[in-house]
PDB file of N, CA and C in Angstrom:
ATOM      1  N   UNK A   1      68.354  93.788  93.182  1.00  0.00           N
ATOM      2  CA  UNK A   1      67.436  93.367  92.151  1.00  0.00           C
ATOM      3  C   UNK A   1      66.311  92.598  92.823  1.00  0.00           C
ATOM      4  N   UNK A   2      65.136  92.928  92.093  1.00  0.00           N
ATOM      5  CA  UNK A   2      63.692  92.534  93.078  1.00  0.00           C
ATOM      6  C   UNK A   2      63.451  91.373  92.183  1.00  0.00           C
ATOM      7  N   UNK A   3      63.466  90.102  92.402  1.00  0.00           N
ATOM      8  CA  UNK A   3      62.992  89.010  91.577  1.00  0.00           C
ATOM      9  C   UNK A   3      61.241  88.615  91.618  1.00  0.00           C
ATOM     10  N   UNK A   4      60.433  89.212  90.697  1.00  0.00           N
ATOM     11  CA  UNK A   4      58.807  89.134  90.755  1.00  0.00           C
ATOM     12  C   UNK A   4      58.512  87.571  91.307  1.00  0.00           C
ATOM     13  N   UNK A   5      57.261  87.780  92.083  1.00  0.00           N
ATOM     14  CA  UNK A   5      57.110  86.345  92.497  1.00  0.00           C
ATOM     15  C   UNK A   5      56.684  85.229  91.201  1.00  0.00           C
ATOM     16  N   UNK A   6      57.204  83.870  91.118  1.00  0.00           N
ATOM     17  CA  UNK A   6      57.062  83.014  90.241  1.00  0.00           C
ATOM     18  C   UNK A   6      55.980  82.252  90.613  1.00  0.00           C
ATOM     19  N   UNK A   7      54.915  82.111  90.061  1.00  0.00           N
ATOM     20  CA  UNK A   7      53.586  81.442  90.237  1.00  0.00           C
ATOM     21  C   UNK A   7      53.241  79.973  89.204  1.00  0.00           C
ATOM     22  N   UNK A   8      54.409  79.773  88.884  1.00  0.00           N
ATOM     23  CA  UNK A   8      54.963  78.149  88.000  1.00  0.00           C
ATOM     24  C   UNK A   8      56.021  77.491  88.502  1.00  0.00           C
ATOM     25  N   UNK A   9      56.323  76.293  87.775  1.00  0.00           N
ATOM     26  CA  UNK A   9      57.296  75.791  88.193  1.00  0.00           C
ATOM     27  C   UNK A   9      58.577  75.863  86.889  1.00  0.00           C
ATOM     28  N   UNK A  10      59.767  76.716  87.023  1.00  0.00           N
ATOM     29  CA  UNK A  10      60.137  76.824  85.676  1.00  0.00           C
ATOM     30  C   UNK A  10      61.556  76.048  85.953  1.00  0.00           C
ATOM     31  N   UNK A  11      61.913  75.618  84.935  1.00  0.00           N
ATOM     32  CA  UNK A  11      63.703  74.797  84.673  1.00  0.00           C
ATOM     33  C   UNK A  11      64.535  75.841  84.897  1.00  0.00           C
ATOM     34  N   UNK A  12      64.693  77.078  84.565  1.00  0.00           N
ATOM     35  CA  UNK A  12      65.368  77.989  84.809  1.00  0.00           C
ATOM     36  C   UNK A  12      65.550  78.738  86.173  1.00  0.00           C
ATOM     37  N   UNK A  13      64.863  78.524  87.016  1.00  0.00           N
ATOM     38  CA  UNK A  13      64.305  78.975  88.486  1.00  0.00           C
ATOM     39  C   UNK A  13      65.835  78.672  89.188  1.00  0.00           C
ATOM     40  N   UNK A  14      66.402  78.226  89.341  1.00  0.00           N
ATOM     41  CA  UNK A  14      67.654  78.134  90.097  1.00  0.00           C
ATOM     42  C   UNK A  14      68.681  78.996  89.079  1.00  0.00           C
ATOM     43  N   UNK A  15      68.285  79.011  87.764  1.00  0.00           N
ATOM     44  CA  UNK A  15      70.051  79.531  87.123  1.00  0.00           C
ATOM     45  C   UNK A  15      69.750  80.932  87.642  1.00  0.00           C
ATOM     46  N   UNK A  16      68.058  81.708  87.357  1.00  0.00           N
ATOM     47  CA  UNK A  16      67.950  83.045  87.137  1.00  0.00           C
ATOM     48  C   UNK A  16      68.247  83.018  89.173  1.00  0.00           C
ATOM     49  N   UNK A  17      67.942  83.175  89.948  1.00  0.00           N
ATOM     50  CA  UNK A  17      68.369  83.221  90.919  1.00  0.00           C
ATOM     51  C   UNK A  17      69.889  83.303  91.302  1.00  0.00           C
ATOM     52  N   UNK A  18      70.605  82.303  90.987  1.00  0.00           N
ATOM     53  CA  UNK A  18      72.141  82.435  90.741  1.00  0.00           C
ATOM     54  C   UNK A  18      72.709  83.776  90.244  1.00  0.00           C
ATOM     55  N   UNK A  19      72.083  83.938  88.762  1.00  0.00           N
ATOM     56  CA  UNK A  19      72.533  84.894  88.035  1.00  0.00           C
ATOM     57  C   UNK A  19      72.501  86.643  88.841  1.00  0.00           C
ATOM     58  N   UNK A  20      71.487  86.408  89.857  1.00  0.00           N
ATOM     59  CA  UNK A  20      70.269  86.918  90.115  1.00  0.00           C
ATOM     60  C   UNK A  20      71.730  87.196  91.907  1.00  0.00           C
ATOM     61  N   UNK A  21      72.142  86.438  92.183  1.00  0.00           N
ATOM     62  CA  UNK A  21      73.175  86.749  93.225  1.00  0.00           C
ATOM     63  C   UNK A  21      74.149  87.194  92.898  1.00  0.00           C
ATOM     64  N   UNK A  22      74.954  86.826  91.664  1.00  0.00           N
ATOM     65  CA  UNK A  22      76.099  87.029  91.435  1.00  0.00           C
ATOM     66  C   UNK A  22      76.053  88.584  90.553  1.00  0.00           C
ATOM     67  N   UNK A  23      74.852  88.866  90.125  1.00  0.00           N
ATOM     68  CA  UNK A  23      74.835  90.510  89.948  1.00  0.00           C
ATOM     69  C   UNK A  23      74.862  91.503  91.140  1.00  0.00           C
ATOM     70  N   UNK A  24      74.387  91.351  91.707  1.00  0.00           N
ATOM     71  CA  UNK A  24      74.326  91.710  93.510  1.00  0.00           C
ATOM     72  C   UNK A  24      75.449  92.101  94.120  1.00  0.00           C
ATOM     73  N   UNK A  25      76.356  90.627  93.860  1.00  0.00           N
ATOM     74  CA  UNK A  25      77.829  90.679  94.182  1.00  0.00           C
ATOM     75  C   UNK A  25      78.855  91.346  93.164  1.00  0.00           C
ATOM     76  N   UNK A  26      78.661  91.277  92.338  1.00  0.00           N
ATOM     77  CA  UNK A  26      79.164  92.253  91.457  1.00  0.00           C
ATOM     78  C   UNK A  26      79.154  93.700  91.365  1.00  0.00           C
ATOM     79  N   UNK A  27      77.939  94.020  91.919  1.00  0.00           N
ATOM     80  CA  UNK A  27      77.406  95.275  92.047  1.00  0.00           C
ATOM     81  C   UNK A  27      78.544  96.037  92.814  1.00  0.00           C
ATOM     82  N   UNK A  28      78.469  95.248  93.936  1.00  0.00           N
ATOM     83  CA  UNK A  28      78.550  95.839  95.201  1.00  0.00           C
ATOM     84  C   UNK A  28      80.068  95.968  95.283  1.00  0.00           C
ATOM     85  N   UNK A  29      80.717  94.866  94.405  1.00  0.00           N
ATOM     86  CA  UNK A  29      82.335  95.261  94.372  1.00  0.00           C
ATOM     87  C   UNK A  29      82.643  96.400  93.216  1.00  0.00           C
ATOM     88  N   UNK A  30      82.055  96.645  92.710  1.00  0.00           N
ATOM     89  CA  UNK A  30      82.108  97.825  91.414  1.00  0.00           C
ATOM     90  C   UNK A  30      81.592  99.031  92.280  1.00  0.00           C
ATOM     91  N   UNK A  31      80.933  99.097  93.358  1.00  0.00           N
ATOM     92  CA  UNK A  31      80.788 100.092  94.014  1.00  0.00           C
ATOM     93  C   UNK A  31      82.020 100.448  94.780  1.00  0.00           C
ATOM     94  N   UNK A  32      82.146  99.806  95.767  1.00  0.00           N
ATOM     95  CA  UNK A  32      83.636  99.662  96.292  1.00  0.00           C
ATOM     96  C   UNK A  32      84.800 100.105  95.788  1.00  0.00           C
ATOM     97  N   UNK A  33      85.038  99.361  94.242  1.00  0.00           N
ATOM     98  CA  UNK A  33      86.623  99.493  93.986  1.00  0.00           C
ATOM     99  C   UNK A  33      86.243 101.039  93.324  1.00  0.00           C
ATOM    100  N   UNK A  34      85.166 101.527  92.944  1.00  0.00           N
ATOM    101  CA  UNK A  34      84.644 103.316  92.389  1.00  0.00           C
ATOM    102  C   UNK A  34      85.020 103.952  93.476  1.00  0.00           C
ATOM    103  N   UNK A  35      84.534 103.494  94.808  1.00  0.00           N
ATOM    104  CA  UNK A  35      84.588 104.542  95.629  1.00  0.00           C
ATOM    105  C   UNK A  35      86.282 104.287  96.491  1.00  0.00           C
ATOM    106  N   UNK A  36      87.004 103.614  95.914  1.00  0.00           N
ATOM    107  CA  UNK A  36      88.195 103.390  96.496  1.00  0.00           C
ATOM    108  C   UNK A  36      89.149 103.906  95.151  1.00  0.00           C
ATOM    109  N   UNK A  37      88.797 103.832  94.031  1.00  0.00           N
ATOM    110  CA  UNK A  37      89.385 104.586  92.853  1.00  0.00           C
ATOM    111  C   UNK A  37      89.450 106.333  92.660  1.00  0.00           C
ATOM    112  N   UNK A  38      87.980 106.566  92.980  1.00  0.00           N
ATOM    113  CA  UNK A  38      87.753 107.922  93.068  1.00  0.00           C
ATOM    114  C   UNK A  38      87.929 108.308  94.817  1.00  0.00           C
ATOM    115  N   UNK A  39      87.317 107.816  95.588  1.00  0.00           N
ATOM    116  CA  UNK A  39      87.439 108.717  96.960  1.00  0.00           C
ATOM    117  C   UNK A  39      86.741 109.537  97.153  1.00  0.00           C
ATOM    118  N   UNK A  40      86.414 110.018  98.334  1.00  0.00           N
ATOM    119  CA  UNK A  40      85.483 111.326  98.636  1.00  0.00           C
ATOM    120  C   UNK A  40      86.343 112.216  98.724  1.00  0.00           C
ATOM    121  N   UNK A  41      85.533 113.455  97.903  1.00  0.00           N
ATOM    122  CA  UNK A  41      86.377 114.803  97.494  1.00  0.00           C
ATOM    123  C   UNK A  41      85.647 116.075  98.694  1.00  0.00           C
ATOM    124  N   UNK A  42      86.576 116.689  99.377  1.00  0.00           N
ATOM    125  CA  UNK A  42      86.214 117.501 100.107  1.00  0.00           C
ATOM    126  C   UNK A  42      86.492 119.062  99.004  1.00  0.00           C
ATOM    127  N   UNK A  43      85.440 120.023  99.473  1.00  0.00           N
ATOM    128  CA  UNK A  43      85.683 121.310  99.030  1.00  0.00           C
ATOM    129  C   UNK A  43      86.491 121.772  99.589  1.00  0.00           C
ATOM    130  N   UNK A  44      87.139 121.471 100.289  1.00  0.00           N
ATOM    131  CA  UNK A  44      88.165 122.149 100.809  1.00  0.00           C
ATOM    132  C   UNK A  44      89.578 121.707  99.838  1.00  0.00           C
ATOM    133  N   UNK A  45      89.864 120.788  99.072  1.00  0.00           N
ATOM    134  CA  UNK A  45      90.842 120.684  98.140  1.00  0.00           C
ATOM    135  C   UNK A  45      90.523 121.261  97.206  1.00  0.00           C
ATOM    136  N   UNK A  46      89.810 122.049  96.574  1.00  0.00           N
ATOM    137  CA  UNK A  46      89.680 122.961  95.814  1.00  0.00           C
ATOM    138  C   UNK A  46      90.256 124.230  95.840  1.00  0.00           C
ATOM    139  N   UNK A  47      89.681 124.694  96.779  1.00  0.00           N
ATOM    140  CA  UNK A  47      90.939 125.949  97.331  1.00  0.00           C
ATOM    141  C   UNK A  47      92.288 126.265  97.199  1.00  0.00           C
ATOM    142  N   UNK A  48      92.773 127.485  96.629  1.00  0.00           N
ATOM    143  CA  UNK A  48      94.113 127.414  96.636  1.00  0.00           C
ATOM    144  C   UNK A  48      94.877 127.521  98.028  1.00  0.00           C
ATOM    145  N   UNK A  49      96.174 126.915  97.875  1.00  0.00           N
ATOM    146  CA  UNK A  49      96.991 127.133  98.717  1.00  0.00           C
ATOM    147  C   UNK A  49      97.399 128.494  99.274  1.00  0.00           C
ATOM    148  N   UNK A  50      97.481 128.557 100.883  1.00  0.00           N
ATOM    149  CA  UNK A  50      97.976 129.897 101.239  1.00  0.00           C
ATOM    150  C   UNK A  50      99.344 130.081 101.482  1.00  0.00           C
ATOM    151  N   UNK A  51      99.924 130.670 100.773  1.00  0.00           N
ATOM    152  CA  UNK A  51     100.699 131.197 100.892  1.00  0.00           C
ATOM    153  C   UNK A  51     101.725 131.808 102.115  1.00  0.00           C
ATOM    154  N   UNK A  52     102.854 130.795 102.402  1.00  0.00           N
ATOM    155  CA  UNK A  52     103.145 130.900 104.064  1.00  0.00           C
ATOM    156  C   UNK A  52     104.760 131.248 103.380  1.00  0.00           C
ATOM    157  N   UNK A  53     104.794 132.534 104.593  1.00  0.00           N
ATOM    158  CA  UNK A  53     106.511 133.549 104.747  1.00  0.00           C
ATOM    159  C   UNK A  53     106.701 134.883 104.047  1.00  0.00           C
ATOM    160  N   UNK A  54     107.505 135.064 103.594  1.00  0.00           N
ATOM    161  CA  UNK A  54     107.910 136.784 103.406  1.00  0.00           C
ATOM    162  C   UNK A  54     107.979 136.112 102.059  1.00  0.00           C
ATOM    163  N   UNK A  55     107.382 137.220 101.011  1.00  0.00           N
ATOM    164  CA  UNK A  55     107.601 136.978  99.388  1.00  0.00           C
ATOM    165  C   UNK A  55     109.008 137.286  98.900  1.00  0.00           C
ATOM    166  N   UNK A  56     109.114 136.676  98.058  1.00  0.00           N
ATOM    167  CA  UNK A  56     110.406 136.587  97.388  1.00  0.00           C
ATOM    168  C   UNK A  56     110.919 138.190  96.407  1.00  0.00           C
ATOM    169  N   UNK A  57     111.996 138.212  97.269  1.00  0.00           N
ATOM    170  CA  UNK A  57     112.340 139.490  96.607  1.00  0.00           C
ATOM    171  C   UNK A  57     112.768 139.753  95.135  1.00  0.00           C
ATOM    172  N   UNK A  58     112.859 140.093  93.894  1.00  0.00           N
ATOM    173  CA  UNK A  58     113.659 140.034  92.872  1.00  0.00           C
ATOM    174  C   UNK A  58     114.795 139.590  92.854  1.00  0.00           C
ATOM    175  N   UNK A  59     115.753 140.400  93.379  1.00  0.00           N
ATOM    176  CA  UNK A  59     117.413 139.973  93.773  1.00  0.00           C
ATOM    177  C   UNK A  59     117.280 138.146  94.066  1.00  0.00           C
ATOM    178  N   UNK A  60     116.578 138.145  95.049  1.00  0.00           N
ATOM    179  CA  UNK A  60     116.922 136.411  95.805  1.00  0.00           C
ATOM    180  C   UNK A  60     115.998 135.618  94.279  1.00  0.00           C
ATOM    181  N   UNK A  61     115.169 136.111  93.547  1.00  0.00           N
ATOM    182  CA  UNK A  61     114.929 135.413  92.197  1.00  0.00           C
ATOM    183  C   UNK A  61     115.952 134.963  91.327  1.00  0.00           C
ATOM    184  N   UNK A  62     116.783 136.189  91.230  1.00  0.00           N
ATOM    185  CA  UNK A  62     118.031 136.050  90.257  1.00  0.00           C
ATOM    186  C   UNK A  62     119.078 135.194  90.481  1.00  0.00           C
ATOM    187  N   UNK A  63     119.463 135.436  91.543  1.00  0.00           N
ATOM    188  CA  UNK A  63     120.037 133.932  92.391  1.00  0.00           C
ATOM    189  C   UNK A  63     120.049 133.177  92.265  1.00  0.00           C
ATOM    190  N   UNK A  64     118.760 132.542  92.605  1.00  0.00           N
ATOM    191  CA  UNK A  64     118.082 130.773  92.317  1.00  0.00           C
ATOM    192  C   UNK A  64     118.190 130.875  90.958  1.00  0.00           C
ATOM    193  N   UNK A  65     117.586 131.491  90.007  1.00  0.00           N
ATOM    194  CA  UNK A  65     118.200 131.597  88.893  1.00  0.00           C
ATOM    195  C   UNK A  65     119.310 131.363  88.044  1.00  0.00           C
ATOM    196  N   UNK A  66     120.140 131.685  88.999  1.00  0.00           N
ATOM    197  CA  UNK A  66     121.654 132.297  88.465  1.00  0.00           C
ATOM    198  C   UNK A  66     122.526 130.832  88.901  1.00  0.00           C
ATOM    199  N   UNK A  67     121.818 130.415  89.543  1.00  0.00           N
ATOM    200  CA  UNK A  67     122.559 128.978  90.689  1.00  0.00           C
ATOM    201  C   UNK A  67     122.057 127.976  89.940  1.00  0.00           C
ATOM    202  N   UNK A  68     120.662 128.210  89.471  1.00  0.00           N
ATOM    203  CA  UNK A  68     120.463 126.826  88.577  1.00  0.00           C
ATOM    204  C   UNK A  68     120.970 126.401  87.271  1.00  0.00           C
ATOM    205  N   UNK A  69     121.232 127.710  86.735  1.00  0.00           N
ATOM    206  CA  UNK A  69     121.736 127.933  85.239  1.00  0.00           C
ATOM    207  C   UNK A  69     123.073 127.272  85.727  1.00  0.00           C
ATOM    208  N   UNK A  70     124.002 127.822  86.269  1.00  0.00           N
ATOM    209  CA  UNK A  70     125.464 127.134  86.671  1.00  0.00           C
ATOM    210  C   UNK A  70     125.347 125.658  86.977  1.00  0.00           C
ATOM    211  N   UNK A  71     124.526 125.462  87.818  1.00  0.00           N
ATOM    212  CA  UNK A  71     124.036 123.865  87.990  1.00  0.00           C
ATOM    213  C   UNK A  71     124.077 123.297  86.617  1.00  0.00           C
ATOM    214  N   UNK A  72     123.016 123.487  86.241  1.00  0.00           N
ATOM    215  CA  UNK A  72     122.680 122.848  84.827  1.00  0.00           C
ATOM    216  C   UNK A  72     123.837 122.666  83.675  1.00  0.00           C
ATOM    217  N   UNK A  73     124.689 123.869  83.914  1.00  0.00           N
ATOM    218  CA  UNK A  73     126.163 124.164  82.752  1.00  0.00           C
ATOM    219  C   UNK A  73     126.704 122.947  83.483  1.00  0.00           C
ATOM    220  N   UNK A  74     127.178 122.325  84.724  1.00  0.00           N
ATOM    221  CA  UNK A  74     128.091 121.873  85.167  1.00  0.00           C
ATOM    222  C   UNK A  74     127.320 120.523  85.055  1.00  0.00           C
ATOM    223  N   UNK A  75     126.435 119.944  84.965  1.00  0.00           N
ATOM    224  CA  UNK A  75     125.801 118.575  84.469  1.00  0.00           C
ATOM    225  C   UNK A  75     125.823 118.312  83.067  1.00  0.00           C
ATOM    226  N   UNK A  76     125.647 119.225  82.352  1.00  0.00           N
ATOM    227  CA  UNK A  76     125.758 118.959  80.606  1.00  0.00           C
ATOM    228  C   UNK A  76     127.662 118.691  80.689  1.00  0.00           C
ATOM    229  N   UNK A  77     128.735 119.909  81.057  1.00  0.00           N
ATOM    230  CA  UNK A  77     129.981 119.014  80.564  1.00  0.00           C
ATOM    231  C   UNK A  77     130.418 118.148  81.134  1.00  0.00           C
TER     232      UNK A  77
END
């Protein structure tokens, strides 16, 4: 903040100055805790994930499937 030059002598001349720092400082921590809240975003997290190993066959679907369902029966009784 640019404070215009004062060409009087005013009663207020020390508060607006004060006021006049402590916006400054305020500023500058509201910048900070933004850019520590949000972070810098690379385009590269946008991108989907690639896909790493041999795809999953049907059969080995049914399985995991078939293993979780039994899981799950044996936690409910």
């Amino acid at each position: 903040m640019v404070m215009p030059p004062i060409d009087h002598e005013c009663s207020l001349k020390q508060f607006v100055t004060e006021l006049a720092e402590r916006l400054e400082k305020l500023e500058r921590e509201n910048a900070q805790l933004k850019k520590s809240l949000y972070g810098a975003r690379s385009e590269r997290s946008k991108l989907p994930r690639v896909k790493t190993g041999e795809p999953v066959t049907p059969e080995e679907t049914k399985a995991t499937r078939r293993a979780r369902a039994e899981a799950k029966l044996k936690l409910q009784l």
